[in-house]
N, C-alpha and C. Protein backbone atom coordinates (compact mmCIF):
# COMPACT_ATOMS: atom_id res chain seq x y z
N UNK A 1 10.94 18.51 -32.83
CA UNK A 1 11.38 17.32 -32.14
C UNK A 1 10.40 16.19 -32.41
N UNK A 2 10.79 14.90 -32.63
CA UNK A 2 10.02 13.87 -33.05
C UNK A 2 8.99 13.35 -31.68
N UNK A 3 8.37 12.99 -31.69
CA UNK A 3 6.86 12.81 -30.98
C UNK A 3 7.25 11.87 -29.76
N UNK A 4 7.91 10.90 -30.04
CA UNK A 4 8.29 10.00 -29.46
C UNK A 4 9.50 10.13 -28.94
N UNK A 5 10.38 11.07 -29.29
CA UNK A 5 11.50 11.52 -28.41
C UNK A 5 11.05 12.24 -27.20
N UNK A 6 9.97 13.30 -27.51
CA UNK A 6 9.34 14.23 -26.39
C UNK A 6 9.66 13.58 -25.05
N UNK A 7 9.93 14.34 -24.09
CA UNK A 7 10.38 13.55 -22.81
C UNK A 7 9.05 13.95 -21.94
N UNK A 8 8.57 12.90 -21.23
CA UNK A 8 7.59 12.88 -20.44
C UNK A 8 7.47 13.61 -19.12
N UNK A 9 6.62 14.26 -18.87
CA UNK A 9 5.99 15.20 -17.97
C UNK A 9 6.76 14.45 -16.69
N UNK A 10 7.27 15.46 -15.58
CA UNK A 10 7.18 14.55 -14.43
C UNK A 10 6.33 14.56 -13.53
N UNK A 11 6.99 13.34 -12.77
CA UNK A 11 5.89 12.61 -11.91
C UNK A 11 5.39 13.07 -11.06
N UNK A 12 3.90 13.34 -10.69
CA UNK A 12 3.40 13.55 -9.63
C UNK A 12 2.68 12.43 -8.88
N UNK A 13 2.67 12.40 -7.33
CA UNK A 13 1.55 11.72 -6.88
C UNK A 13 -0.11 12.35 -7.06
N UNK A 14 0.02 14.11 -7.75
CA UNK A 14 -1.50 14.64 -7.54
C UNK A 14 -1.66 14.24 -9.03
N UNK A 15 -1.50 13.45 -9.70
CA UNK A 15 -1.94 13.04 -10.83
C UNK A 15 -3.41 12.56 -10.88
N UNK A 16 -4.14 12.80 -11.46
CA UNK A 16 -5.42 11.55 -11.63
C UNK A 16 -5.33 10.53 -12.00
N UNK A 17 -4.45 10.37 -12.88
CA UNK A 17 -4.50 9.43 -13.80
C UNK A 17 -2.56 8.70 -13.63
N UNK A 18 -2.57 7.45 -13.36
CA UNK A 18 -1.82 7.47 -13.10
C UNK A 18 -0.95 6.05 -13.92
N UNK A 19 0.79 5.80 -13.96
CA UNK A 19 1.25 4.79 -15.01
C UNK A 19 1.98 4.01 -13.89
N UNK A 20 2.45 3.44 -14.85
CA UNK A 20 3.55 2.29 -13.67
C UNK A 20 4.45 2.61 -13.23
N UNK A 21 4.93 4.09 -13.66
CA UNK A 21 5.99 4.99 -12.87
C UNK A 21 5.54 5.27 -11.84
N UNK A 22 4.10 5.88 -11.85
CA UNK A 22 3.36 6.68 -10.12
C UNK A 22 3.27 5.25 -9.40
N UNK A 23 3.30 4.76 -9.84
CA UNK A 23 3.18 3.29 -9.10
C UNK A 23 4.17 2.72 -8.37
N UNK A 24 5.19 3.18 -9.37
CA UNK A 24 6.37 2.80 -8.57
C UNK A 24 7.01 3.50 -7.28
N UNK A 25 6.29 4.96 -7.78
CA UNK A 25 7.13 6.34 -6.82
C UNK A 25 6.38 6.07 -5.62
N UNK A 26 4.66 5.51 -5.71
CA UNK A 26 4.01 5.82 -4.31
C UNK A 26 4.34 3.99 -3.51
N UNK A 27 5.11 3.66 -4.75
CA UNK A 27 5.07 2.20 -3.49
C UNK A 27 6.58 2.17 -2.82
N UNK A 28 7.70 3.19 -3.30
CA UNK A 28 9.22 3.33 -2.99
C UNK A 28 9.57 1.44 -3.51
N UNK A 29 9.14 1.33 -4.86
CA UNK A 29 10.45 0.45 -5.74
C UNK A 29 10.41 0.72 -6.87
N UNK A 30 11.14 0.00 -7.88
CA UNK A 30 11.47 -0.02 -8.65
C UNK A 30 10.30 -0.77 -9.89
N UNK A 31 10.53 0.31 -11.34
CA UNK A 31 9.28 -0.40 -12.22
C UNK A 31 9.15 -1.60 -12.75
N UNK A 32 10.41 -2.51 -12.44
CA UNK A 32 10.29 -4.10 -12.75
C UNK A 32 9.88 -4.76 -11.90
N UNK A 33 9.92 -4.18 -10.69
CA UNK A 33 8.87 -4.86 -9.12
C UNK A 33 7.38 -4.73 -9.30
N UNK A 34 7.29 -3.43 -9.79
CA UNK A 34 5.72 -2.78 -10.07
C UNK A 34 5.20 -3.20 -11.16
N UNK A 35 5.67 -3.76 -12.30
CA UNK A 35 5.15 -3.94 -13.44
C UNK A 35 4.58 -6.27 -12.69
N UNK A 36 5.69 -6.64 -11.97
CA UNK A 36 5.37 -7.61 -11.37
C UNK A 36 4.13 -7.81 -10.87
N UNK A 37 3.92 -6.11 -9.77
CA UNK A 37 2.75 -5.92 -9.13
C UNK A 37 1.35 -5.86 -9.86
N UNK A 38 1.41 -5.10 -11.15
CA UNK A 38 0.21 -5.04 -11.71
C UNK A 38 0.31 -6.25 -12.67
N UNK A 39 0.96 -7.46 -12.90
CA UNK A 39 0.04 -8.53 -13.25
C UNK A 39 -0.35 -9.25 -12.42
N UNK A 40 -0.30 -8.96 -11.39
CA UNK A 40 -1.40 -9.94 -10.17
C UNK A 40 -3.12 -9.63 -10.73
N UNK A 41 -3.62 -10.99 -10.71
CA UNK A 41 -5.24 -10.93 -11.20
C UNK A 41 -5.71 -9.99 -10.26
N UNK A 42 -5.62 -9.78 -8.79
CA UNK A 42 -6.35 -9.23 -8.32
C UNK A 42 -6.01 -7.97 -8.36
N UNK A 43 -4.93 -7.25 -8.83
CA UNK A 43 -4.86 -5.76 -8.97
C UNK A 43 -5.89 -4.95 -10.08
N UNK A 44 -6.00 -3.59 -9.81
CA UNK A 44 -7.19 -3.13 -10.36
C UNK A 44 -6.98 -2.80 -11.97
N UNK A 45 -8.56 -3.30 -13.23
CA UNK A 45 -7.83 -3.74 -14.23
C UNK A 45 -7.23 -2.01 -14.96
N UNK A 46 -6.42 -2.08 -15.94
CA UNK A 46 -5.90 -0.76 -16.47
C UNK A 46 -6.09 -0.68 -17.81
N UNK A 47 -6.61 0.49 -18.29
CA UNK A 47 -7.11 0.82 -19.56
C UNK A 47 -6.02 1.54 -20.38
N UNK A 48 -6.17 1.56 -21.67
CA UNK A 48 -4.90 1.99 -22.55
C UNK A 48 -6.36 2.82 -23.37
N UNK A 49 -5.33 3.98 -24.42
CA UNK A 49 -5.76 4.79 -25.31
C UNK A 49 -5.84 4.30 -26.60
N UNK A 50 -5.82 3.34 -26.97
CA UNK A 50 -5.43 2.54 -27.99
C UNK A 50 -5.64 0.73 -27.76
N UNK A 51 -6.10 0.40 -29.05
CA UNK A 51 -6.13 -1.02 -29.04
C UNK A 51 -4.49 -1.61 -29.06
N UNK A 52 -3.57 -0.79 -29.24
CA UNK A 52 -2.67 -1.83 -29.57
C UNK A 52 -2.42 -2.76 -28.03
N UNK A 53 -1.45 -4.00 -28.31
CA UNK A 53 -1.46 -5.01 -27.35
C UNK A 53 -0.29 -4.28 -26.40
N UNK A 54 0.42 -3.45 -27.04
CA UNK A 54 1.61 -2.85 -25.99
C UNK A 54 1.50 -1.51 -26.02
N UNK A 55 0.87 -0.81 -26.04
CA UNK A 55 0.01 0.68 -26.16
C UNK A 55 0.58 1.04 -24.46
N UNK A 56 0.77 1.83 -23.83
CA UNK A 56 0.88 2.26 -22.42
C UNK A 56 -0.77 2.09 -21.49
N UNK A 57 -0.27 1.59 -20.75
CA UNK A 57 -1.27 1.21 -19.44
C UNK A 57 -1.35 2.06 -18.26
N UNK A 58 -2.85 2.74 -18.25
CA UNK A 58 -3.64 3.89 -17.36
C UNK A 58 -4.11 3.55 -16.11
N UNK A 59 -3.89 3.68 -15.32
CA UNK A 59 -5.22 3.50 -14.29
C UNK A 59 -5.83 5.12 -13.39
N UNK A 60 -6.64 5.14 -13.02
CA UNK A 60 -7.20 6.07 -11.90
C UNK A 60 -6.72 6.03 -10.58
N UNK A 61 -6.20 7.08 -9.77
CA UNK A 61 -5.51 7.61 -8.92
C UNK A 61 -6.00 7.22 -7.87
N UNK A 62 -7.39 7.50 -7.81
CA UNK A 62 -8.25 6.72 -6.78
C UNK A 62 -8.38 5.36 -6.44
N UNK A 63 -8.32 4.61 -7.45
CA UNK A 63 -8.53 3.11 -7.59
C UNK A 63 -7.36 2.42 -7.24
N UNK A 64 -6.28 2.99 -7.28
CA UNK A 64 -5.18 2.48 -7.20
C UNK A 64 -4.70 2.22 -5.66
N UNK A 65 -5.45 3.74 -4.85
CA UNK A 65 -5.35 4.26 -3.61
C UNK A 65 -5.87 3.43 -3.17
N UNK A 66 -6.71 2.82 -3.47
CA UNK A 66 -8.04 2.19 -2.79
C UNK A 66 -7.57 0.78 -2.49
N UNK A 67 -7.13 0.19 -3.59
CA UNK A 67 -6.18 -1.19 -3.23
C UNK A 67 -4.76 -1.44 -2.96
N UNK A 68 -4.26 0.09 -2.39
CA UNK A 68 -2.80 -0.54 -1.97
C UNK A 68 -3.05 -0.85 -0.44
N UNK A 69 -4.16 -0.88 0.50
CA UNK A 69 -4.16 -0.98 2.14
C UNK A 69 -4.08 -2.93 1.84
N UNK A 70 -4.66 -3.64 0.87
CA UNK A 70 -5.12 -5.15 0.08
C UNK A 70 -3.29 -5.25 0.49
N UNK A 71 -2.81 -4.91 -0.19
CA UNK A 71 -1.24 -5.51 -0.43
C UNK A 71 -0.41 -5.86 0.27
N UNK A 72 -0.76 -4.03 2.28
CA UNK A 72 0.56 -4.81 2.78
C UNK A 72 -0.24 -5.17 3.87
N UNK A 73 0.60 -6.42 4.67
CA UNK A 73 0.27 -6.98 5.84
C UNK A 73 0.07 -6.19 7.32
N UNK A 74 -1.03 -6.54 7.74
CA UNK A 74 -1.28 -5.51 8.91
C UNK A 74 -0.49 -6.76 10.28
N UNK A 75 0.34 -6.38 10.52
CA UNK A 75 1.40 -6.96 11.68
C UNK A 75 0.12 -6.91 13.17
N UNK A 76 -0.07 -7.83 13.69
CA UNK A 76 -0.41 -7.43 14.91
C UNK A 76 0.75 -6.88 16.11
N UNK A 77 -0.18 -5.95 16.95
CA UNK A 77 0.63 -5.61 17.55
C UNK A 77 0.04 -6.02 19.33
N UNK A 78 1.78 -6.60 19.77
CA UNK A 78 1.11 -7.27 20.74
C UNK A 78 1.31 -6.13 22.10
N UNK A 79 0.78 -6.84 23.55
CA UNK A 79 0.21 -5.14 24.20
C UNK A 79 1.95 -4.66 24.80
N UNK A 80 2.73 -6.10 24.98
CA UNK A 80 4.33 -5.94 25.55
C UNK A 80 5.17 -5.51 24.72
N UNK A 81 4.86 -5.45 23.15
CA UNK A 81 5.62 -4.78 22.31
C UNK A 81 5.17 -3.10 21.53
N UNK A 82 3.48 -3.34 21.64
CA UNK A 82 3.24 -2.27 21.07
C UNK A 82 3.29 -0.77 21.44
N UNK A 83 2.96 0.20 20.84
CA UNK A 83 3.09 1.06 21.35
C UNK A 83 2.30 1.51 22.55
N UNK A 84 2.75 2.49 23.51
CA UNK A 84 1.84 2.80 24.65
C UNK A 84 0.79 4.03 24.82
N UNK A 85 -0.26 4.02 24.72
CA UNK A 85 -0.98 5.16 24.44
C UNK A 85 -0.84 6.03 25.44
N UNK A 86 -1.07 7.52 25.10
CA UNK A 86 -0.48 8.46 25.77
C UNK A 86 -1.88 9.62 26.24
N UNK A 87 -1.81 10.19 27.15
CA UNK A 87 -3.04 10.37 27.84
C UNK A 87 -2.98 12.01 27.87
N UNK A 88 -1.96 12.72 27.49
CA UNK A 88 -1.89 14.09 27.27
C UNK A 88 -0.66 14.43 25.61
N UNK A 89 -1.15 15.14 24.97
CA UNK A 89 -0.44 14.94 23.74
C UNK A 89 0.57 16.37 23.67
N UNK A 90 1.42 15.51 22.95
CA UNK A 90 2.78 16.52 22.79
C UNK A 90 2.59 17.67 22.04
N UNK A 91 3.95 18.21 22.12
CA UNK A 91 4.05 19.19 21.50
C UNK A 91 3.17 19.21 19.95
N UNK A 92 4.10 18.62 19.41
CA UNK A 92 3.97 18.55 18.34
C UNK A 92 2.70 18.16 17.60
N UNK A 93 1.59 17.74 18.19
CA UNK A 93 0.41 17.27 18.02
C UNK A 93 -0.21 19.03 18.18
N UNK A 94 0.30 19.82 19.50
CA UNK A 94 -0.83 20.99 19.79
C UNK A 94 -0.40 22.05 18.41
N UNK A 95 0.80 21.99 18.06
CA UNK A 95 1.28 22.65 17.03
C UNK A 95 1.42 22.60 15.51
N UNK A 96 0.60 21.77 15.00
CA UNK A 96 0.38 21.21 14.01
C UNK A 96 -0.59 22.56 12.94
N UNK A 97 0.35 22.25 11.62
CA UNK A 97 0.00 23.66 11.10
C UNK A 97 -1.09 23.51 10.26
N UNK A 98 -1.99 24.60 9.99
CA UNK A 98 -3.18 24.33 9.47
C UNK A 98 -2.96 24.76 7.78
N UNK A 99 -3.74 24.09 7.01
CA UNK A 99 -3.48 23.99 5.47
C UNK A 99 -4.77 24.39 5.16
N UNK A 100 -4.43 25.34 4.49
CA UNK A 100 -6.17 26.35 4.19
C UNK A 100 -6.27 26.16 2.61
N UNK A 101 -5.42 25.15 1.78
CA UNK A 101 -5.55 24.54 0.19
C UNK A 101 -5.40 23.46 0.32
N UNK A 102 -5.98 22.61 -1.07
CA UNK A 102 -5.64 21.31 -0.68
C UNK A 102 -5.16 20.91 -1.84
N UNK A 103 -3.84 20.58 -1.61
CA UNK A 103 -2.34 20.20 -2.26
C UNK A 103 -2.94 18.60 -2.71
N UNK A 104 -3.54 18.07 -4.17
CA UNK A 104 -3.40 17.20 -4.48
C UNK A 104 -2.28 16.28 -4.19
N UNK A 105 -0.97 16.38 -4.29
CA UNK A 105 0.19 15.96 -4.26
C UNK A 105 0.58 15.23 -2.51
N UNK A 106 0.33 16.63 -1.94
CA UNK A 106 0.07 16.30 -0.52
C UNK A 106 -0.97 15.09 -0.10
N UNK A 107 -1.79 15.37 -0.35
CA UNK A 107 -3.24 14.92 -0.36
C UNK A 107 -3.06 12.94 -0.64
N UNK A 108 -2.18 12.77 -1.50
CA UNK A 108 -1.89 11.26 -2.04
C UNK A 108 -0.42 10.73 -1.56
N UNK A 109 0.21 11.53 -0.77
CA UNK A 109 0.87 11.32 0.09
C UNK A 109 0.13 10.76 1.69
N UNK A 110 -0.33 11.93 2.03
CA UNK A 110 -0.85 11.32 2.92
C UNK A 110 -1.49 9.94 3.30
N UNK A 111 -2.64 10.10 2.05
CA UNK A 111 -3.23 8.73 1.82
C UNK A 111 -1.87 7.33 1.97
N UNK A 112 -1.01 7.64 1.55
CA UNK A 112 -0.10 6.56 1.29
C UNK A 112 0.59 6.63 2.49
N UNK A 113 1.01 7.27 3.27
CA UNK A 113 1.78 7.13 4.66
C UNK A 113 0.69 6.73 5.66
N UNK A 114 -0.81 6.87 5.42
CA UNK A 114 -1.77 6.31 6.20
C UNK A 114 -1.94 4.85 6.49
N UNK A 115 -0.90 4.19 5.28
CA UNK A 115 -1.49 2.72 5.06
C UNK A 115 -1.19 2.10 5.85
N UNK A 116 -1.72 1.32 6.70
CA UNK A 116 -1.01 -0.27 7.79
C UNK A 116 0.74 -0.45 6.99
N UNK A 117 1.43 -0.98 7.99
CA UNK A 117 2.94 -2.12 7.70
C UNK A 117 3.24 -2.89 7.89
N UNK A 118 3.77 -3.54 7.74
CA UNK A 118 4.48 -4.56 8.53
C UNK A 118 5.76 -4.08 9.61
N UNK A 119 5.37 -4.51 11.06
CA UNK A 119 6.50 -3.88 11.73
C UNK A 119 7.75 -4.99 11.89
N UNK A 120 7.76 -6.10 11.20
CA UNK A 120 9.00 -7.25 11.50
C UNK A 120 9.33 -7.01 9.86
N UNK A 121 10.48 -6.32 9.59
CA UNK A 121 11.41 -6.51 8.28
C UNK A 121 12.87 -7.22 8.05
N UNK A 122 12.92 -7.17 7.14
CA UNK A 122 14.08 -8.36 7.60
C UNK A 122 15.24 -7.30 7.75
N UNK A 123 16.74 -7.86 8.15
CA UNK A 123 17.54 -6.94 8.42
C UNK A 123 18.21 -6.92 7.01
N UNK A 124 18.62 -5.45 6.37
CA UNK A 124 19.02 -5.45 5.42
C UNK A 124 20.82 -5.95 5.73
């Protein structure tokens, strides 16, 4: 099979190394939004294997992690709308299952459901 037909590995978030596809999967859009995203000056810069000018573009898994909290807006939350803190915890908090490996994949998930949101979206 020719080199360039080869169909590409799929996607993980436990990648190290990561393209504008993982980019796209850990931000939930699409790679013409994301390719938008990484020409912003301030996104982190990305290295290729090759000098050519259109060669595929790398970045590190970590680095990437590190500047998506930069991107989204942290909403304040006011004390009549926000949530109400709770003084004995539920179920589901005492039952929480314990993970004795650590699931790269998992692992950059998490990181990514950790991030601040915006809680005012518009109505679709």
């Amino acid at each position: 099979m020719h080199s360039r037909r080869t169909p590409l590995p799929e996607i993980s978030l436990g990648d190290p190394i990561w393209t504008v596809e993982h980019i796209a999967l850990a931000l939930r859009q699409q790679t013409r939004a994301t390719r938008t995203l990484i020409g912003r000056p301030d996104f982190p810069p990305a290295f290729r294997l090759c000098d050519a000018p259109n060669a595929r573009k790398y970045w590190l898994r970590e680095t990437v992690l590190a500047y998506l909290p930069t991107l989204l807006p942290v909403a304040p939350v006011s004390i009549a709308t926000g949530p109400k803190p709770t003084t004995t915890p539920g179920p589901t908090e005492l039952a929480a299952p314990v993970q004795t490996a650590v699931d790269p994949h998992a692992a950059a998930l998490a990181k990514i459901a950790a991030l601040p949101h915006a809680t005012s979206r518009r109505a679709s």
